[in-house]
Protein backbone atom coordinates (compact mmCIF):
# COMPACT_ATOMS: atom_id res chain seq x y z
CA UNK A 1 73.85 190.47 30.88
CA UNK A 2 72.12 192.31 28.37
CA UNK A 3 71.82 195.70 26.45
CA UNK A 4 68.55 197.14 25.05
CA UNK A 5 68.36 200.94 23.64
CA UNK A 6 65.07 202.77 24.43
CA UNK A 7 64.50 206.15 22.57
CA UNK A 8 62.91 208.90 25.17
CA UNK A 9 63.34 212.61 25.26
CA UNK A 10 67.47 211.11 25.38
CA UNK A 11 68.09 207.67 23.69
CA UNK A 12 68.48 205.59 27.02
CA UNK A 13 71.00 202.48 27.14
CA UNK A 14 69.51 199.91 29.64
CA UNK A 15 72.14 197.00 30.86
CA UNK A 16 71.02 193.88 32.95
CA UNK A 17 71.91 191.43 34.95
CA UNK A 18 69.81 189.08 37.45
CA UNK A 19 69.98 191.58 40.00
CA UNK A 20 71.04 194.59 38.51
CA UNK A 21 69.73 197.19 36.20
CA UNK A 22 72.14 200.33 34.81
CA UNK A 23 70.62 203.50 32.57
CA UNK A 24 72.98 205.65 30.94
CA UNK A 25 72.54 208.42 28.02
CA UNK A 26 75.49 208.34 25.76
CA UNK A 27 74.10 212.19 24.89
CA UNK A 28 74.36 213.58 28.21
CA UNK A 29 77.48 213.35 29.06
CA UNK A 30 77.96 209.17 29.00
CA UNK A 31 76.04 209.79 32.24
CA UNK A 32 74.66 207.11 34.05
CA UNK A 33 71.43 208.10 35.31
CA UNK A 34 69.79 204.80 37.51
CA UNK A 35 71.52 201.72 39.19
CA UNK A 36 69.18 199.58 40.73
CA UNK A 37 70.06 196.33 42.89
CA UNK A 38 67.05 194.34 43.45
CA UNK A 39 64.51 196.55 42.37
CA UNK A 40 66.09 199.26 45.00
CA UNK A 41 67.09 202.71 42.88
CA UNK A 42 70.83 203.63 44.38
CA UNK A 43 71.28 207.22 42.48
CA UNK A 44 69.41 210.04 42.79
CA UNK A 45 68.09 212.07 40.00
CA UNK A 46 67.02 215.85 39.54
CA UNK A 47 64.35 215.23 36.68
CA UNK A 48 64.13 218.69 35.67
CA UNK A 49 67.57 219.30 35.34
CA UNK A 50 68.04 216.06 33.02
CA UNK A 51 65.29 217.16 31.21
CA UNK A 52 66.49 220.39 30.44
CA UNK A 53 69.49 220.17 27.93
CA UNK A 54 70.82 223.98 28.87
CA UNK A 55 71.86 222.61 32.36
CA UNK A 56 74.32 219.98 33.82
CA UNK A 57 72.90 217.10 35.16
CA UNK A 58 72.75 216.57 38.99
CA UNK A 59 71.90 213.19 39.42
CA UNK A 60 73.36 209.89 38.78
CA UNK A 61 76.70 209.75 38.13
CA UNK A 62 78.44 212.25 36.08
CA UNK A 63 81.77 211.79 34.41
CA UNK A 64 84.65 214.36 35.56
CA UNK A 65 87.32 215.14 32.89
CA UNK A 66 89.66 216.64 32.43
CA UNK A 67 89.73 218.25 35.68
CA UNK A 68 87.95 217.37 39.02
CA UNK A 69 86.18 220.14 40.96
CA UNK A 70 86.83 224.21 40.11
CA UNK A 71 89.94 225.95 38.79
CA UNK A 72 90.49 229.11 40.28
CA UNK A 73 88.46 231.72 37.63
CA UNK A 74 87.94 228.93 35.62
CA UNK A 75 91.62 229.19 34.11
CA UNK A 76 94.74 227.28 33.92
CA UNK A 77 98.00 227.54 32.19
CA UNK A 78 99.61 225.73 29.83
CA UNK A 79 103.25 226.21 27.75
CA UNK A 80 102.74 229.76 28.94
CA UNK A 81 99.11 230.25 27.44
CA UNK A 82 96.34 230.52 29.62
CA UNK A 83 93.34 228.22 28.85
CA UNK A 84 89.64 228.05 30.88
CA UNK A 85 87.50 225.05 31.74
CA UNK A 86 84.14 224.80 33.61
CA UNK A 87 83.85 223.30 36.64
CA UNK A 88 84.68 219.49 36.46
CA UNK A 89 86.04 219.73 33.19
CA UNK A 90 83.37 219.43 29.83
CA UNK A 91 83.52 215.34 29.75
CA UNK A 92 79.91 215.53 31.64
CA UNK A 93 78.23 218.17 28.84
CA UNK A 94 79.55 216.63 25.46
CA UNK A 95 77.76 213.85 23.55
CA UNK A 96 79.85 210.64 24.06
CA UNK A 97 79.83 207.90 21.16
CA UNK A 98 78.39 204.45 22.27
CA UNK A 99 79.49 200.52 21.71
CA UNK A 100 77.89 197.00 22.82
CA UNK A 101 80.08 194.08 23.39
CA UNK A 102 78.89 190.57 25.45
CA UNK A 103 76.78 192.75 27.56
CA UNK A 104 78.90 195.42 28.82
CA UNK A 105 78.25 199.34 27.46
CA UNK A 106 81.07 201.28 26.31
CA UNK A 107 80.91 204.90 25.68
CA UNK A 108 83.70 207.16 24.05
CA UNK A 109 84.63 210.98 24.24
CA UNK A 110 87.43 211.78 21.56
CA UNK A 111 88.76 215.51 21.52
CA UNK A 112 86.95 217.89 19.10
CA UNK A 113 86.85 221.62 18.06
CA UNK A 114 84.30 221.75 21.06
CA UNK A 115 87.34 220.71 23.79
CA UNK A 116 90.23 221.92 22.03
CA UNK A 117 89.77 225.89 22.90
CA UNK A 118 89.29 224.96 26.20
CA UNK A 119 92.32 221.93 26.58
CA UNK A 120 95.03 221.80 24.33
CA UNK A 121 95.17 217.81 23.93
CA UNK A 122 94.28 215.52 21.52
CA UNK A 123 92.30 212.59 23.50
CA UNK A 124 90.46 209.44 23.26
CA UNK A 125 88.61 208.48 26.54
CA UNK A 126 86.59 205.30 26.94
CA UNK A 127 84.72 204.22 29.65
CA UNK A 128 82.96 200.45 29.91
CA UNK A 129 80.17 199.85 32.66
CA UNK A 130 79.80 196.51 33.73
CA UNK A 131 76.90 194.66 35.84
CA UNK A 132 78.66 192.02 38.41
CA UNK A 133 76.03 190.25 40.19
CA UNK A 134 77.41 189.21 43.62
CA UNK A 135 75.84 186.92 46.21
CA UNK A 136 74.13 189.83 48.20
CA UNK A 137 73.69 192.14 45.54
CA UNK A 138 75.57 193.51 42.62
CA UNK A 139 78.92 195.81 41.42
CA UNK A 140 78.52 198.41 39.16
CA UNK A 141 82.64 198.49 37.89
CA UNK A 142 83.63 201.04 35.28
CA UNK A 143 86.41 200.30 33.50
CA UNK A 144 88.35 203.73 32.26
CA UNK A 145 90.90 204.45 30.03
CA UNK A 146 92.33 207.52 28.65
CA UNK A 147 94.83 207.93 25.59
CA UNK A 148 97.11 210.87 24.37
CA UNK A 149 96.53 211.43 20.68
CA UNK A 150 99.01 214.78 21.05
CA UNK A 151 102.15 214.97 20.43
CA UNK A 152 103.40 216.33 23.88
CA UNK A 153 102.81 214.56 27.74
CA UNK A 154 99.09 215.25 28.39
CA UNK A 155 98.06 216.57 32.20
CA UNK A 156 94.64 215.71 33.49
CA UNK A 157 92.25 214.99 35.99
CA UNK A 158 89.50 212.32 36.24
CA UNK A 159 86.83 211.40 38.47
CA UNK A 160 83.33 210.47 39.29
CA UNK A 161 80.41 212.76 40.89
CA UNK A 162 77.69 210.39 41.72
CA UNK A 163 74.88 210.98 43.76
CA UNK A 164 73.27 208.54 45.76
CA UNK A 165 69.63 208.69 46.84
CA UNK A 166 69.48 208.49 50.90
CA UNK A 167 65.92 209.23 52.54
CA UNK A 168 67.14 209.65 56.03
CA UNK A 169 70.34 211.00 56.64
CA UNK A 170 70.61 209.96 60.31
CA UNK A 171 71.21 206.45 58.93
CA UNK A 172 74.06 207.22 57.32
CA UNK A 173 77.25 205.40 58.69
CA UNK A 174 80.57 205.34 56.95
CA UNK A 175 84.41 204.08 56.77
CA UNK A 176 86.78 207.05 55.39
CA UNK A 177 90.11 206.07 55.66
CA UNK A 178 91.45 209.33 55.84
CA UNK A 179 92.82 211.98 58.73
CA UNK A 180 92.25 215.10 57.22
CA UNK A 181 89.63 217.05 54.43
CA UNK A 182 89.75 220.23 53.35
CA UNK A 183 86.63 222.03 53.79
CA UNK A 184 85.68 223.58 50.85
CA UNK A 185 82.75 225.50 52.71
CA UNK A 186 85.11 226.92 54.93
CA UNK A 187 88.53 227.01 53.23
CA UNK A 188 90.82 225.31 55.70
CA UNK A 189 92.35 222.21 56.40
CA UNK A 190 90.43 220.26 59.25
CA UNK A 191 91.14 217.03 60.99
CA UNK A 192 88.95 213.54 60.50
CA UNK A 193 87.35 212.51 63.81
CA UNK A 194 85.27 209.66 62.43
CA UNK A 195 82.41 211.48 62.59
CA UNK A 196 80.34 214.55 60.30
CA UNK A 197 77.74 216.92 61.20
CA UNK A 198 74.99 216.12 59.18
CA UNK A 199 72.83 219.25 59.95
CA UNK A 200 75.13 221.82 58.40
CA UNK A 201 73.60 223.38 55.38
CA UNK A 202 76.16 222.50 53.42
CA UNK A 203 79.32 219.83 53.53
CA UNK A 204 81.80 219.57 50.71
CA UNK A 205 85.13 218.02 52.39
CA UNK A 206 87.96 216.46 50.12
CA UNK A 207 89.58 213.42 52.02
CA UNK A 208 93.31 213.20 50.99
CA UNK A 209 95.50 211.27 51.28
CA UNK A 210 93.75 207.95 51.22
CA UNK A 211 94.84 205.13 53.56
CA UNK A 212 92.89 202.95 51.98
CA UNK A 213 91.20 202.77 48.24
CA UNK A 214 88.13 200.77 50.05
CA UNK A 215 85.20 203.04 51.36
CA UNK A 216 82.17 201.95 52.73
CA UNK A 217 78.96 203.60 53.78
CA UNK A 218 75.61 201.98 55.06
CA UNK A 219 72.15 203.98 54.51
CA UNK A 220 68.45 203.25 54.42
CA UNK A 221 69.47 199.56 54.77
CA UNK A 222 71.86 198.89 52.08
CA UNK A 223 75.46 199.07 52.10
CA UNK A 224 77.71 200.67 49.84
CA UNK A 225 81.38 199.93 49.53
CA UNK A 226 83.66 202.19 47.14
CA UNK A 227 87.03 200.05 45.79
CA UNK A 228 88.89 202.22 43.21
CA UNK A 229 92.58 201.75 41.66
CA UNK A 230 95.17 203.53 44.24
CA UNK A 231 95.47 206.64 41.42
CA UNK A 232 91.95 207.51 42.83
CA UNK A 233 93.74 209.42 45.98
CA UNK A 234 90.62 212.33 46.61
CA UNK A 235 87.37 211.60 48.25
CA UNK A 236 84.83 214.15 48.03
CA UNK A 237 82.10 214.01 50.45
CA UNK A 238 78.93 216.39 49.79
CA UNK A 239 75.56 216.75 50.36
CA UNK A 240 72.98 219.82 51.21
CA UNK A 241 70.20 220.19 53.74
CA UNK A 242 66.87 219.86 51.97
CA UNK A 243 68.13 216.97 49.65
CA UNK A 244 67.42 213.14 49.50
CA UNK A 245 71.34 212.89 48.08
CA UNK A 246 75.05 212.64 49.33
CA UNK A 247 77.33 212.75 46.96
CA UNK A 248 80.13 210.19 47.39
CA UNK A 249 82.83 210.86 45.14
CA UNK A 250 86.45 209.69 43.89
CA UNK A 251 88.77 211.86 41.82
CA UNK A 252 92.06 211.01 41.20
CA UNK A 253 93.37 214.72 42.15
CA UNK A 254 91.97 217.60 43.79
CA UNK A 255 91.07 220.85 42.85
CA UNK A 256 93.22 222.87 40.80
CA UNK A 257 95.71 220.37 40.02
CA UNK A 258 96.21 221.72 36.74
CA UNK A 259 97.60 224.44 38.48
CA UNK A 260 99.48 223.41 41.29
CA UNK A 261 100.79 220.09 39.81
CA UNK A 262 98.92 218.15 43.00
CA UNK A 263 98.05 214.16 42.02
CA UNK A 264 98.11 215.01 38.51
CA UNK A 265 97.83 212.53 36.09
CA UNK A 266 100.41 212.78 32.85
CA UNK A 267 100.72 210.29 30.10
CA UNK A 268 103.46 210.85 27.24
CA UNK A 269 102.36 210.93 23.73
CA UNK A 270 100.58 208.33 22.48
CA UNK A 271 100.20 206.50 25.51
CA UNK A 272 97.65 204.75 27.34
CA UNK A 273 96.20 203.95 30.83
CA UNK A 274 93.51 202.59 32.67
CA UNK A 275 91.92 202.88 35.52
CA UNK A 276 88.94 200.94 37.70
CA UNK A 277 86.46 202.11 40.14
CA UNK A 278 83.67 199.55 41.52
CA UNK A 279 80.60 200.40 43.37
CA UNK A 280 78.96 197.32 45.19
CA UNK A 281 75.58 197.23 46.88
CA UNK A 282 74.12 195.10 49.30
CA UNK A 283 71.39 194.60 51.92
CA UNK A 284 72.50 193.27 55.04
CA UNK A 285 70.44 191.48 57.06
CA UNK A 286 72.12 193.24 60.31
């Protein structure tokens, strides 16, 4: 593999491999904006968004930290002191530091006076991307880890949002190894047939528990398996009418777990841990 830097309106990280390519802009976020396998794009992008540096991206696949999804009113509590974060936590709007090393990209998020206001922890996140060439395609793994810097345990959240380009819905076939979602169009707790209705305007389900940390999916010809570390125990599932996107999307706890306690994640001071998620492409033949 190998790592070239191009400067456009965002300096632009480019990693290769035989069969792979990976974008990402350390500025935006550490965002990942293009995968492609083959010369096939997987990730949709919203170029007008991107361009515009007022707005979060939608498109590729932005980083969630320290929360996943939306705190009630934006605000949590912490030692008795109340504290608000954005939706999906600030991870995807800050400018992330960058490394190179034997081909893989590494960007960093430490904690700042930009985070601090908002979550009480002193931080170091890091997050490698990796090309993994396979014999039908290729893996894009991310390798993650977080570290406390504070001086007390350290709750949080993490998670990826990415969006992945699909022409024509109706080919969309998929694994989730789950029973249950909750709806979040709907508010209530539904049961897992197998199947979703595409043609709703909207559809924003969380599958949890897991049964299984492999999901797969099969669209416009390629197929798409999801293999994250068993801490990854949310699926989020979303998509709207009108859009050449479904989101497919693991977070290691659902929404509001800062409040409710729910699949959080705590690590004591100074610790560490690490976490892996790998996205593999393919084209079948059948």
């Amino acid at each position: 593999m190998a790592v070239t830097f191009e400067q456009r309106q965002y300096g632009t990280y480019i990693v290769r491999s035989p069969r792979g390519v990976l974008e990402a802009v350390p500025e935006r976020g550490g965002v990942i904006t293009s995968w492609q396998v083959d010369g096939q794009e997987l990730f949709y992008l919203d170029q007008e968004r991107f361009r515009d540096p007022s707005l979060s991206v939608r498109g590729g696949n932005p980083i969630l930290f320290p929360i996943c999804g939306n705190l009630p009113d934006n605000t949590y509590s912490v030692g008795g002191q109340s504290f608000t974060l954005k939706q999906h936590g600030f991870a995807r709007e800050l400018p992330w530091a960058v490394s190179t090393t034997d081909g893989d990209l590494t960007v960093t998020l430490e904690s700042s006076d930009r985070t601090l206001p908002h979550y009480p922890f002193a931080f170091l996140v890091s997050f490698t991307y990796s090309l993994i060439d396979t014999p039908t395609g290729c893996t894009l793994a991310i390798q993650q880890t977080v570290t406390n810097r504070s001086a007390e345990s350290m709750p949080f959240a993490l998670g990826f949002h990415p969006y992945f380009e699909i022409a024509d819905k109706a080919t969309l076939e998929y694994t989730i190894p789950a029973e249950q979602y909750w709806n979040n169009v709907t508010k209530v707790v539904e049961p897992y047939t197998g199947t979703l209705d595409l043609s709703q305007p909207e559809l924003d389900l969380a599958f949890t528990p897991l049964g299984s940390p492999h999901i797969a999916f099969r669209f416009d010809g390629k197929a798409l398996d999801i293999a994250t570390d068993p801490v990854f125990r949310t699926f989020v599932f979303w998509t709207v009418a009108g859009k050449d996107f479904v989101c497919l999307e693991p977070w290691t706890a659902p929404r509001n777990a800062l409040n409710t306690g729910e699949d959080l994640l705590h690590l004591a001071p100074g610790a560490s841990q690490s976490f892996a998620v790998h996205f593999t492409a393919s084209f079948p033949t059948t």
